[in-house]
PDB file of N, CA and C in Angstrom:
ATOM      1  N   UNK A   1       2.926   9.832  33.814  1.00  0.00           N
ATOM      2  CA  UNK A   1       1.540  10.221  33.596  1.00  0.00           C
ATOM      3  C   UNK A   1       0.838   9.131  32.789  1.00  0.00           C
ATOM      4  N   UNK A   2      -0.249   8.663  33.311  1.00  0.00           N
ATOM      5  CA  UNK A   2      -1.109   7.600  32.729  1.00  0.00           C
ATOM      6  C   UNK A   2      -1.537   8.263  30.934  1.00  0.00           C
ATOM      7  N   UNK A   3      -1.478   7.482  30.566  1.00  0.00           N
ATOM      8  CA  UNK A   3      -1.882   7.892  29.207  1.00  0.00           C
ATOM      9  C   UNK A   3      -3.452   6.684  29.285  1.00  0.00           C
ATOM     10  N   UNK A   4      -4.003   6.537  29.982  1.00  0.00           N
ATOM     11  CA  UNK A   4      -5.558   5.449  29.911  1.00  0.00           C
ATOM     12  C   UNK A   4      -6.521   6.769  29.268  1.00  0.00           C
ATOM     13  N   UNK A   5      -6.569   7.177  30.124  1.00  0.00           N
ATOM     14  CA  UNK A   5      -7.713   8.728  29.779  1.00  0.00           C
ATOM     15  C   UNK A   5      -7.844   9.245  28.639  1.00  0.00           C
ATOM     16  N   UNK A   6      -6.328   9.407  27.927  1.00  0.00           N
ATOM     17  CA  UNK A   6      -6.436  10.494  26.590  1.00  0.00           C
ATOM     18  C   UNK A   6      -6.571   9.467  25.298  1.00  0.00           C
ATOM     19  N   UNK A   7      -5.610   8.094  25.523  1.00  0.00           N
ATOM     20  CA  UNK A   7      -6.409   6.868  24.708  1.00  0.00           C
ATOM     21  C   UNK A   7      -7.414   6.744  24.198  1.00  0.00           C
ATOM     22  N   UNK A   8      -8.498   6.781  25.515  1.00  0.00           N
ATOM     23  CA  UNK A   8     -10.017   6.479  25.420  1.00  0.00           C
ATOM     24  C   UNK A   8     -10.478   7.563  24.914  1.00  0.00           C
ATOM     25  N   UNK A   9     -10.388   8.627  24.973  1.00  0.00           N
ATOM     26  CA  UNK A   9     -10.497  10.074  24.605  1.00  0.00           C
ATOM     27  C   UNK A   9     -10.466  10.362  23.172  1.00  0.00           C
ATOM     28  N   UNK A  10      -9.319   9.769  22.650  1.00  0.00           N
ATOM     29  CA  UNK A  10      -8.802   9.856  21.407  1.00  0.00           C
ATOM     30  C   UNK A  10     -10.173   8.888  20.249  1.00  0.00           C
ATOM     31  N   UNK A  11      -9.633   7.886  21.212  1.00  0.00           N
ATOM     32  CA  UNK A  11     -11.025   6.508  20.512  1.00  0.00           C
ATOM     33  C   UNK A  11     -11.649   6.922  20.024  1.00  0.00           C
ATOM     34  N   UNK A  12     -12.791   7.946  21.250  1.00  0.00           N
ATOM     35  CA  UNK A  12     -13.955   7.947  21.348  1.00  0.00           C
ATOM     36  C   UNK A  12     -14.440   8.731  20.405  1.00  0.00           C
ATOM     37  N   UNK A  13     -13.470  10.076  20.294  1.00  0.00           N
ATOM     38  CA  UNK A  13     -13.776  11.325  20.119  1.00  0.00           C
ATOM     39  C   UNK A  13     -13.373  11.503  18.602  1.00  0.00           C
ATOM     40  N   UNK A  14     -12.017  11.020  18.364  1.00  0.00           N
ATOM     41  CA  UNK A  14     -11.343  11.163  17.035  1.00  0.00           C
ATOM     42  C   UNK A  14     -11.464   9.999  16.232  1.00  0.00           C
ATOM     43  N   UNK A  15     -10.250   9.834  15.021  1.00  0.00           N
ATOM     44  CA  UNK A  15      -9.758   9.050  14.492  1.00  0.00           C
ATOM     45  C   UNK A  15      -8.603   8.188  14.942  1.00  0.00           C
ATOM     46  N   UNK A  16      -8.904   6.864  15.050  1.00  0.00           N
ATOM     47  CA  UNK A  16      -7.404   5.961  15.658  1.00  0.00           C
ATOM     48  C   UNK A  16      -7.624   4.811  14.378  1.00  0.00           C
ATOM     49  N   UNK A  17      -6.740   4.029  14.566  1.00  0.00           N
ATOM     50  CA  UNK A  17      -6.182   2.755  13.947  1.00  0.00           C
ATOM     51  C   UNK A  17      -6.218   1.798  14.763  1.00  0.00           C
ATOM     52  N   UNK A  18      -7.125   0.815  15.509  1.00  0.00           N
ATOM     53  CA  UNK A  18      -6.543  -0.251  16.283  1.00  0.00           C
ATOM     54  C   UNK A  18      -5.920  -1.235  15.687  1.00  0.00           C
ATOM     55  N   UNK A  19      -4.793  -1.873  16.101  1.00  0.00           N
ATOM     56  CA  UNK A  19      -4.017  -3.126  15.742  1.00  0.00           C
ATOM     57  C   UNK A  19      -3.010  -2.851  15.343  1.00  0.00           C
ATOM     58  N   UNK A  20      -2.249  -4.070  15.481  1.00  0.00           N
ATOM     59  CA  UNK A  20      -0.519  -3.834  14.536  1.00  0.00           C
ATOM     60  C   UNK A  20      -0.148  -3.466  13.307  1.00  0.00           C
ATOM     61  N   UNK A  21      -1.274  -4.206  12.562  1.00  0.00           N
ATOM     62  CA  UNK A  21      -1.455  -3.829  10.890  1.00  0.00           C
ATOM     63  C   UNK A  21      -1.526  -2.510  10.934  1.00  0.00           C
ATOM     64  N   UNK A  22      -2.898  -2.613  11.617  1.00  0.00           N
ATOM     65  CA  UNK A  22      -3.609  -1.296  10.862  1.00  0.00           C
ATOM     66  C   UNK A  22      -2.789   0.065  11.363  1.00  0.00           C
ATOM     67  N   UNK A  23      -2.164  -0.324  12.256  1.00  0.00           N
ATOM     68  CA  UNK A  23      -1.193   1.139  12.679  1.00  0.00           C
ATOM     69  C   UNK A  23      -0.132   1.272  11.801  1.00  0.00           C
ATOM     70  N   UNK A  24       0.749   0.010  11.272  1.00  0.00           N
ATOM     71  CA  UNK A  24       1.686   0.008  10.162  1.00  0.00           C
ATOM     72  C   UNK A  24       1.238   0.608   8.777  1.00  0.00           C
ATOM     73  N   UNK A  25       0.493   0.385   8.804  1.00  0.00           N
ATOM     74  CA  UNK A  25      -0.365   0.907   7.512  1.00  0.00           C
ATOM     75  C   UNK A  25      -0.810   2.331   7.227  1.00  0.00           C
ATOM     76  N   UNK A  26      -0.932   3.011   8.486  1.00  0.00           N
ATOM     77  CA  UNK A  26      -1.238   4.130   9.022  1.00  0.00           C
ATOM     78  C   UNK A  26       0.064   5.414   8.904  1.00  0.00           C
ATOM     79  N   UNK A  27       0.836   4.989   9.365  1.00  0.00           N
ATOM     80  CA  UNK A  27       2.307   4.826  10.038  1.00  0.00           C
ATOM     81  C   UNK A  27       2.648   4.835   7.908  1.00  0.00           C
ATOM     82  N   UNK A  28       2.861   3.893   7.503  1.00  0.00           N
ATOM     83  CA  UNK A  28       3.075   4.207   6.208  1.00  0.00           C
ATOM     84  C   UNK A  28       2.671   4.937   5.340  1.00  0.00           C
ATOM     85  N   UNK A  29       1.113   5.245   5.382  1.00  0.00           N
ATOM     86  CA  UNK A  29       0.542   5.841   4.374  1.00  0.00           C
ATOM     87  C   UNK A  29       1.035   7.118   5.038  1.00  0.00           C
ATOM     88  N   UNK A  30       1.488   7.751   6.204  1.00  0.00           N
ATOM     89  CA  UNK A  30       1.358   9.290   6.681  1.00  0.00           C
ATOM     90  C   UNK A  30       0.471   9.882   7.439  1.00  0.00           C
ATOM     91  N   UNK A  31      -0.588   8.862   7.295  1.00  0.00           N
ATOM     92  CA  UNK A  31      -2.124   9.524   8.651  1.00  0.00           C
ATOM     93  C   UNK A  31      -1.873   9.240   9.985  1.00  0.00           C
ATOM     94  N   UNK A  32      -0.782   8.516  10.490  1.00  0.00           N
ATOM     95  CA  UNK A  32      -0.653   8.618  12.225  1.00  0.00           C
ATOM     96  C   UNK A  32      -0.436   9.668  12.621  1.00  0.00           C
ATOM     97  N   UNK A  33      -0.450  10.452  13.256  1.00  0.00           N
ATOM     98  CA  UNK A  33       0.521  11.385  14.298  1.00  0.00           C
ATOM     99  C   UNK A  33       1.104  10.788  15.161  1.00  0.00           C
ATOM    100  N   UNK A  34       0.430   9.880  16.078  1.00  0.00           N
ATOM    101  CA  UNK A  34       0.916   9.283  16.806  1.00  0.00           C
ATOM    102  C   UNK A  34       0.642   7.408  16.723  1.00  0.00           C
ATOM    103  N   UNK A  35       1.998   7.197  17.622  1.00  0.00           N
ATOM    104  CA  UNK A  35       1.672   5.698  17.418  1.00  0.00           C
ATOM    105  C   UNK A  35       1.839   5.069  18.955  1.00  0.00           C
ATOM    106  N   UNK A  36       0.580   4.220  19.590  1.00  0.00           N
ATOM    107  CA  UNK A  36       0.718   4.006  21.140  1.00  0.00           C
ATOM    108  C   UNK A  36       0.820   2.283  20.745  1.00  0.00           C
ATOM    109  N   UNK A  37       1.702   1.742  21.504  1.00  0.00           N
ATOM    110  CA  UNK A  37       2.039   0.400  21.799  1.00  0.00           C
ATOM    111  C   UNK A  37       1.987  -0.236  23.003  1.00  0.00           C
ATOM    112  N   UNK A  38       1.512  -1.292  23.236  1.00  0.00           N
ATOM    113  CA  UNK A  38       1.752  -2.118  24.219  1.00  0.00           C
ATOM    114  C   UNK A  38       2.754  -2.469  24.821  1.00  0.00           C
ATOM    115  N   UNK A  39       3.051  -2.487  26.035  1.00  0.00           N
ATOM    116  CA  UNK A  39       4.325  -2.689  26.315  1.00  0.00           C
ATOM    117  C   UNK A  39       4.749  -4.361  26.229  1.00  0.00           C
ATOM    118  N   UNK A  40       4.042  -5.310  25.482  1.00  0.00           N
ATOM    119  CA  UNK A  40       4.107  -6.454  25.573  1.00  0.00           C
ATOM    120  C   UNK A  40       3.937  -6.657  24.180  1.00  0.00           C
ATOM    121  N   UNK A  41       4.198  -5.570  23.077  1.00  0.00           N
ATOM    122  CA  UNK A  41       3.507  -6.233  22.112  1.00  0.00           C
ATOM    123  C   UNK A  41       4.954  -7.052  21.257  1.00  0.00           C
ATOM    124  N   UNK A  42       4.483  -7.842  20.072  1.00  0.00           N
ATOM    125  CA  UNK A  42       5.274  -8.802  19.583  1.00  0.00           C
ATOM    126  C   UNK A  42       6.386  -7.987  18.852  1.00  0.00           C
ATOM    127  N   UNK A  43       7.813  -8.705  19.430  1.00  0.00           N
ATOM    128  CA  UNK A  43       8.897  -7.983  18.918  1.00  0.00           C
ATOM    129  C   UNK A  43       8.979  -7.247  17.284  1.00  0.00           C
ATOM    130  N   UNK A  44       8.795  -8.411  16.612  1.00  0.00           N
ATOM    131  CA  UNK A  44       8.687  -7.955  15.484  1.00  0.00           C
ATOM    132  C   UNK A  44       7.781  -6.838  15.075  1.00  0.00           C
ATOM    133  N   UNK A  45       6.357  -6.721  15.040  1.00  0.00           N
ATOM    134  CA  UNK A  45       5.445  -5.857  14.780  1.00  0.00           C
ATOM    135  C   UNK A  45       6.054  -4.184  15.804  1.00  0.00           C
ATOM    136  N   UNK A  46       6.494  -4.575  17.093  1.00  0.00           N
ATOM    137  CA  UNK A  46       6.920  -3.383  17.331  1.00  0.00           C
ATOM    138  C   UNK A  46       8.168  -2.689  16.641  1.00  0.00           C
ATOM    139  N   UNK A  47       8.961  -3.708  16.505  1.00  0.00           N
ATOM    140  CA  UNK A  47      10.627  -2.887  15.016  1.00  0.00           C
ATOM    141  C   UNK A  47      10.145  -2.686  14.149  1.00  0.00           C
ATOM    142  N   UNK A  48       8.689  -2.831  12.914  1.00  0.00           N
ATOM    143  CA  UNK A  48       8.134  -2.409  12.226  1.00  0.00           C
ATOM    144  C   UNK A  48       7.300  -1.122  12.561  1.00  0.00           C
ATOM    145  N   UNK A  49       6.763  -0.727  13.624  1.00  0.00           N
ATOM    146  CA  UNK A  49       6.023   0.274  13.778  1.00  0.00           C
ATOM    147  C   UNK A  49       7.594   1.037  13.752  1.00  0.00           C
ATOM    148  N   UNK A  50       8.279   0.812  14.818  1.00  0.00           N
ATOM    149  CA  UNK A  50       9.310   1.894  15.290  1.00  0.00           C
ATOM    150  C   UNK A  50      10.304   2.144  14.489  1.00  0.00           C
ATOM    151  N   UNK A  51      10.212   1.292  13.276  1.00  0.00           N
ATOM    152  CA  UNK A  51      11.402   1.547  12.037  1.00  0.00           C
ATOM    153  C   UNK A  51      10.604   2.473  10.511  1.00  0.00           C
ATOM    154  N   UNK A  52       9.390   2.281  10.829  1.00  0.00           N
ATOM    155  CA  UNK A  52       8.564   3.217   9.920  1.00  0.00           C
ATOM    156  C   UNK A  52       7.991   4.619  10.885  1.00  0.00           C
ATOM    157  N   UNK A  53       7.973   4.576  12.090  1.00  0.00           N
ATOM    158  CA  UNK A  53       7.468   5.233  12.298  1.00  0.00           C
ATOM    159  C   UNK A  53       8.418   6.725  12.189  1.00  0.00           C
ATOM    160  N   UNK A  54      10.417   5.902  12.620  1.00  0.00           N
ATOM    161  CA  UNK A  54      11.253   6.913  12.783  1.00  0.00           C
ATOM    162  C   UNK A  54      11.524   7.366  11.245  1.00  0.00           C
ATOM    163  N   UNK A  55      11.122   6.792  10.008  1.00  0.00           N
ATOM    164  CA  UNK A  55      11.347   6.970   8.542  1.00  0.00           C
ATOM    165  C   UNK A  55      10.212   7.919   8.232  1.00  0.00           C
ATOM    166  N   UNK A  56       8.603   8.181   8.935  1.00  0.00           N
ATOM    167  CA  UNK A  56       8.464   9.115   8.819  1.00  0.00           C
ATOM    168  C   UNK A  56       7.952  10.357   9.737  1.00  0.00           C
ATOM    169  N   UNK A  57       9.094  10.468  10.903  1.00  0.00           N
ATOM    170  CA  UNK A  57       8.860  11.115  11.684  1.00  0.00           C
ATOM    171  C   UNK A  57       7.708  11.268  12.777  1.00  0.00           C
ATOM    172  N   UNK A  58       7.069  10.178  12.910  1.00  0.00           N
ATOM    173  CA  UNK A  58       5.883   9.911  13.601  1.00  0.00           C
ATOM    174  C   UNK A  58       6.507   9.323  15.149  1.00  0.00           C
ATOM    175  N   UNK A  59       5.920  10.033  16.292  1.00  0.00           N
ATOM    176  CA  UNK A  59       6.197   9.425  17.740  1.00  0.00           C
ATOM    177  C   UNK A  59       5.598   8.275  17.828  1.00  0.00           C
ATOM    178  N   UNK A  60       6.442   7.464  18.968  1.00  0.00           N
ATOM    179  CA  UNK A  60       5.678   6.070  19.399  1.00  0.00           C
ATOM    180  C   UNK A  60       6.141   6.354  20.466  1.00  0.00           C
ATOM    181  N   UNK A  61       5.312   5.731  21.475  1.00  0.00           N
ATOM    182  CA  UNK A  61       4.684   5.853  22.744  1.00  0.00           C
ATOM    183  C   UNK A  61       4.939   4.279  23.476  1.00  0.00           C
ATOM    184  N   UNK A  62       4.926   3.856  24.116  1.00  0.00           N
ATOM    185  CA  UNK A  62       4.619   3.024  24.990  1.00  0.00           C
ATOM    186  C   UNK A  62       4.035   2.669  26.139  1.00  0.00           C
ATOM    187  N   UNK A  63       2.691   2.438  25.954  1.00  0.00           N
ATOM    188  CA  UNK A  63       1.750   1.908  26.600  1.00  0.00           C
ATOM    189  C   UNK A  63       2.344   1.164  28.078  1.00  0.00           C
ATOM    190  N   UNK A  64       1.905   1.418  29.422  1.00  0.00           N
ATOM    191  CA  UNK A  64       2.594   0.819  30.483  1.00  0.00           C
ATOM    192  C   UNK A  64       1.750  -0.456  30.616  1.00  0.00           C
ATOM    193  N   UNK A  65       1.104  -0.840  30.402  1.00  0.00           N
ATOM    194  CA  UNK A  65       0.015  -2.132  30.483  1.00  0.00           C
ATOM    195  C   UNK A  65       0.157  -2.995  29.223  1.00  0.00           C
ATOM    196  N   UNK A  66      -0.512  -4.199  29.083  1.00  0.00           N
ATOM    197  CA  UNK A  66      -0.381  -5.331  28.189  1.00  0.00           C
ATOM    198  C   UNK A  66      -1.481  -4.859  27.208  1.00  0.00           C
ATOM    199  N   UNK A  67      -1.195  -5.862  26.399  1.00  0.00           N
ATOM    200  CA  UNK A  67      -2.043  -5.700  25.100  1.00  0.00           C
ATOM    201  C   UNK A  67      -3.443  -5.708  25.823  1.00  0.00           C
ATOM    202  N   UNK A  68      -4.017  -6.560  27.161  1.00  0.00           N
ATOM    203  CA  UNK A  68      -5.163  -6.805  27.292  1.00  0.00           C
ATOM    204  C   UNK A  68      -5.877  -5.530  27.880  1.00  0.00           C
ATOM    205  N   UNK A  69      -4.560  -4.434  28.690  1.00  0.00           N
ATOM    206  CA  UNK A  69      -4.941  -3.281  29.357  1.00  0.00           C
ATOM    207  C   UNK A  69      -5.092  -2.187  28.038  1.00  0.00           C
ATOM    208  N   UNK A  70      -4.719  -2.326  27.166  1.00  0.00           N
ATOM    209  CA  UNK A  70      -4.822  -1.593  26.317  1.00  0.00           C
ATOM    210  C   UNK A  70      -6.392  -1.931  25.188  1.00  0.00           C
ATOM    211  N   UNK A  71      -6.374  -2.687  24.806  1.00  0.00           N
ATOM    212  CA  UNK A  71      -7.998  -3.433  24.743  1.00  0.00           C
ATOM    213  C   UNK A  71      -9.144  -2.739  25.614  1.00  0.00           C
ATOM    214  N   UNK A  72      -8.653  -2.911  27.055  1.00  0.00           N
ATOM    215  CA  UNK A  72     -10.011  -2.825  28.176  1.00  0.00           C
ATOM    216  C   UNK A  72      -9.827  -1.063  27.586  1.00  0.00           C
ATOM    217  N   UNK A  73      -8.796  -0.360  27.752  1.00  0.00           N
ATOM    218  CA  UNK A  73      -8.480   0.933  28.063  1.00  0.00           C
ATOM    219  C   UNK A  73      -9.091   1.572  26.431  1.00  0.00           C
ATOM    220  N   UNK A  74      -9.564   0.633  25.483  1.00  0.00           N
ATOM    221  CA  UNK A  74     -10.088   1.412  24.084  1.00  0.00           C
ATOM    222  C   UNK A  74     -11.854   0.950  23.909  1.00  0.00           C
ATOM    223  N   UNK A  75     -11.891   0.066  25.120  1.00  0.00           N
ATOM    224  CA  UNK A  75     -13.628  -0.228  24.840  1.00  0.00           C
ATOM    225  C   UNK A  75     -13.617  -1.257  24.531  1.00  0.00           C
ATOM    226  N   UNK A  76     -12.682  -2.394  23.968  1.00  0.00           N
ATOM    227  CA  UNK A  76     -12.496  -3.609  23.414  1.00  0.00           C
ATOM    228  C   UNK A  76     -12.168  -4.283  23.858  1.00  0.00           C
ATOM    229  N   UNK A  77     -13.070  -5.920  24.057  1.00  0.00           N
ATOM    230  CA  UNK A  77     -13.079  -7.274  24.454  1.00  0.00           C
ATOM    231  C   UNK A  77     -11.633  -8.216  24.128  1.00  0.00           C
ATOM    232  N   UNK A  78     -11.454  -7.318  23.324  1.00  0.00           N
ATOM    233  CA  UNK A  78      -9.651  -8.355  22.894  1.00  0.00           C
ATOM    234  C   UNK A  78      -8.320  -7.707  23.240  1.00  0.00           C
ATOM    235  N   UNK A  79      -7.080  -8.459  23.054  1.00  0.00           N
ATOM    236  CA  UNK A  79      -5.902  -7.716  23.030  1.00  0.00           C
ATOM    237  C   UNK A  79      -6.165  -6.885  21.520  1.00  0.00           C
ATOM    238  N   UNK A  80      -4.853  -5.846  21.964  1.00  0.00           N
ATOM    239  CA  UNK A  80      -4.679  -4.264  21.155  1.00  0.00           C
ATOM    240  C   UNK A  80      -3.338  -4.440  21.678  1.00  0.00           C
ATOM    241  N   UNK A  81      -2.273  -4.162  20.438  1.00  0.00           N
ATOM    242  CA  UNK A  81      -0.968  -4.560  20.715  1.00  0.00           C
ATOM    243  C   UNK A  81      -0.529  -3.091  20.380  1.00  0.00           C
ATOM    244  N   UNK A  82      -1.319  -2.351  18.990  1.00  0.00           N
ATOM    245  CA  UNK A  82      -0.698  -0.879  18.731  1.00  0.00           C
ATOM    246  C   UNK A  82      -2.429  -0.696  18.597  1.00  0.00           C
ATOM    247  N   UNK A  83      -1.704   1.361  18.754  1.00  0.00           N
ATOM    248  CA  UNK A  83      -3.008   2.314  18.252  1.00  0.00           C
ATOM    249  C   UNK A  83      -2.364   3.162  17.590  1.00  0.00           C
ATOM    250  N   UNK A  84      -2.840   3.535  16.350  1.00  0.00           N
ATOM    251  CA  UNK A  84      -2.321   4.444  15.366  1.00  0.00           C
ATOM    252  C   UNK A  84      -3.342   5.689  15.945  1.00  0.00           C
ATOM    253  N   UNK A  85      -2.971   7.104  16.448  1.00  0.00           N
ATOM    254  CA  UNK A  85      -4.142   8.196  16.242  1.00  0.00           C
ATOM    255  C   UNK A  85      -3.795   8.922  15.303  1.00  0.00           C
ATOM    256  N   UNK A  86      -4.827   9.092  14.534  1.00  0.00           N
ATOM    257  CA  UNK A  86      -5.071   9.917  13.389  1.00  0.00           C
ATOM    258  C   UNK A  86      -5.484  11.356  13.404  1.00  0.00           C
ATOM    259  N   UNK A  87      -7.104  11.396  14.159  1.00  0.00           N
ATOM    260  CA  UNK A  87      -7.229  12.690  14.733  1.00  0.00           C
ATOM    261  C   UNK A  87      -7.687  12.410  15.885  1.00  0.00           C
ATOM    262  N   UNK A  88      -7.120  13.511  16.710  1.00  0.00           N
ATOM    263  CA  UNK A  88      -7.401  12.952  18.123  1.00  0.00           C
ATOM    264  C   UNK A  88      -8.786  13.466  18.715  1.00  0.00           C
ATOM    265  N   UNK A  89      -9.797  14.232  17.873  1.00  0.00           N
ATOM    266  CA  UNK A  89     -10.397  14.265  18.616  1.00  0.00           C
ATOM    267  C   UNK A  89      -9.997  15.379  19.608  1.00  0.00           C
ATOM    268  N   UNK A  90     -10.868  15.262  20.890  1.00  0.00           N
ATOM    269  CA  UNK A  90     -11.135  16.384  21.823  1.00  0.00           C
ATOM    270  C   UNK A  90      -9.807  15.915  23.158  1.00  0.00           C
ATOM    271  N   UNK A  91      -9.063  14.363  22.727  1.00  0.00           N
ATOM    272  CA  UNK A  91      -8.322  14.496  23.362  1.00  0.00           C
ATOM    273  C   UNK A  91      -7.264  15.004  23.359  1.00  0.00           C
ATOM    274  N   UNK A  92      -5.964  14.789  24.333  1.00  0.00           N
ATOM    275  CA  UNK A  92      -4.996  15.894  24.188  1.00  0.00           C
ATOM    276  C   UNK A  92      -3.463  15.631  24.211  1.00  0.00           C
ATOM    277  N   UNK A  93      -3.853  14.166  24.049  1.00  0.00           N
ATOM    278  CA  UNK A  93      -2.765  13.050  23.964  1.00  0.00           C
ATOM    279  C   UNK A  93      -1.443  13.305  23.409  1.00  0.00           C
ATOM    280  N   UNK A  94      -1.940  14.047  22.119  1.00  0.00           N
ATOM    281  CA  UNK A  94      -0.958  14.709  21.041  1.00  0.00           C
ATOM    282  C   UNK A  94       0.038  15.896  21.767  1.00  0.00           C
ATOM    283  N   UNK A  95      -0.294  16.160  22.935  1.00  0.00           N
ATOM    284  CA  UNK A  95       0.316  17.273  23.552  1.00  0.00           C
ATOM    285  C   UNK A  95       0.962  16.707  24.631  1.00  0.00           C
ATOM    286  N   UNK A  96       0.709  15.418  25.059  1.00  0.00           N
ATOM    287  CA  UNK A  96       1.542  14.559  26.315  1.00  0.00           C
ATOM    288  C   UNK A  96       2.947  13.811  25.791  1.00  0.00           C
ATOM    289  N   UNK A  97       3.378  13.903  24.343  1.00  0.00           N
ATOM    290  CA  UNK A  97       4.364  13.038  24.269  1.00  0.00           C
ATOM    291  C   UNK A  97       5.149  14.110  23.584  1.00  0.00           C
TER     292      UNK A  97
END
């Protein structure tokens, strides 16, 4: 199941985190619920999301498209390697993983 829809959904509607940082950061402080990744994103930054994320019980996801499909898929002109969601909003994303 495409996860493009509930992404944009989430964006639009809720609270997210775009970027590697800012999802680690997210992911640390306790405000992710969820954490969506690129399937291309940089080794390292992804064993940091996925080694904090399993320390505090937070899902990560993997994005089937590149950092650049994940960018187009949030409204944004650049690569997007992670998305931290915070509140999702009216999407329903939180219920697909």
């Amino acid at each position: 199941m495409s996860l493009n829809q509930p992404i944009a959904s989430a964006v639009s509607t809720g609270k997210c985190k775009i970027g590697a940082k800012s999802s680690i950061d997210a992911v640390k402080k306790g405000d992710a619920k969820l954490v969506v990744i690129a399937a291309n994103c940089r080794k390292d930054e992804r064993e940091d999301i996925e080694r904090y994320a399993k320390l505090a019980g937070i899902k990560v996801r993997v994005f089937e498209g590149t950092s650049w499909d994940l960018g187009e898929t949030v409204g944004k002109p650049f690569m997007v390697s992670a998305i931290a969601v915070i509140e999702p909003g009216d999407s329903k994303i939180l219920k697909m993983v």
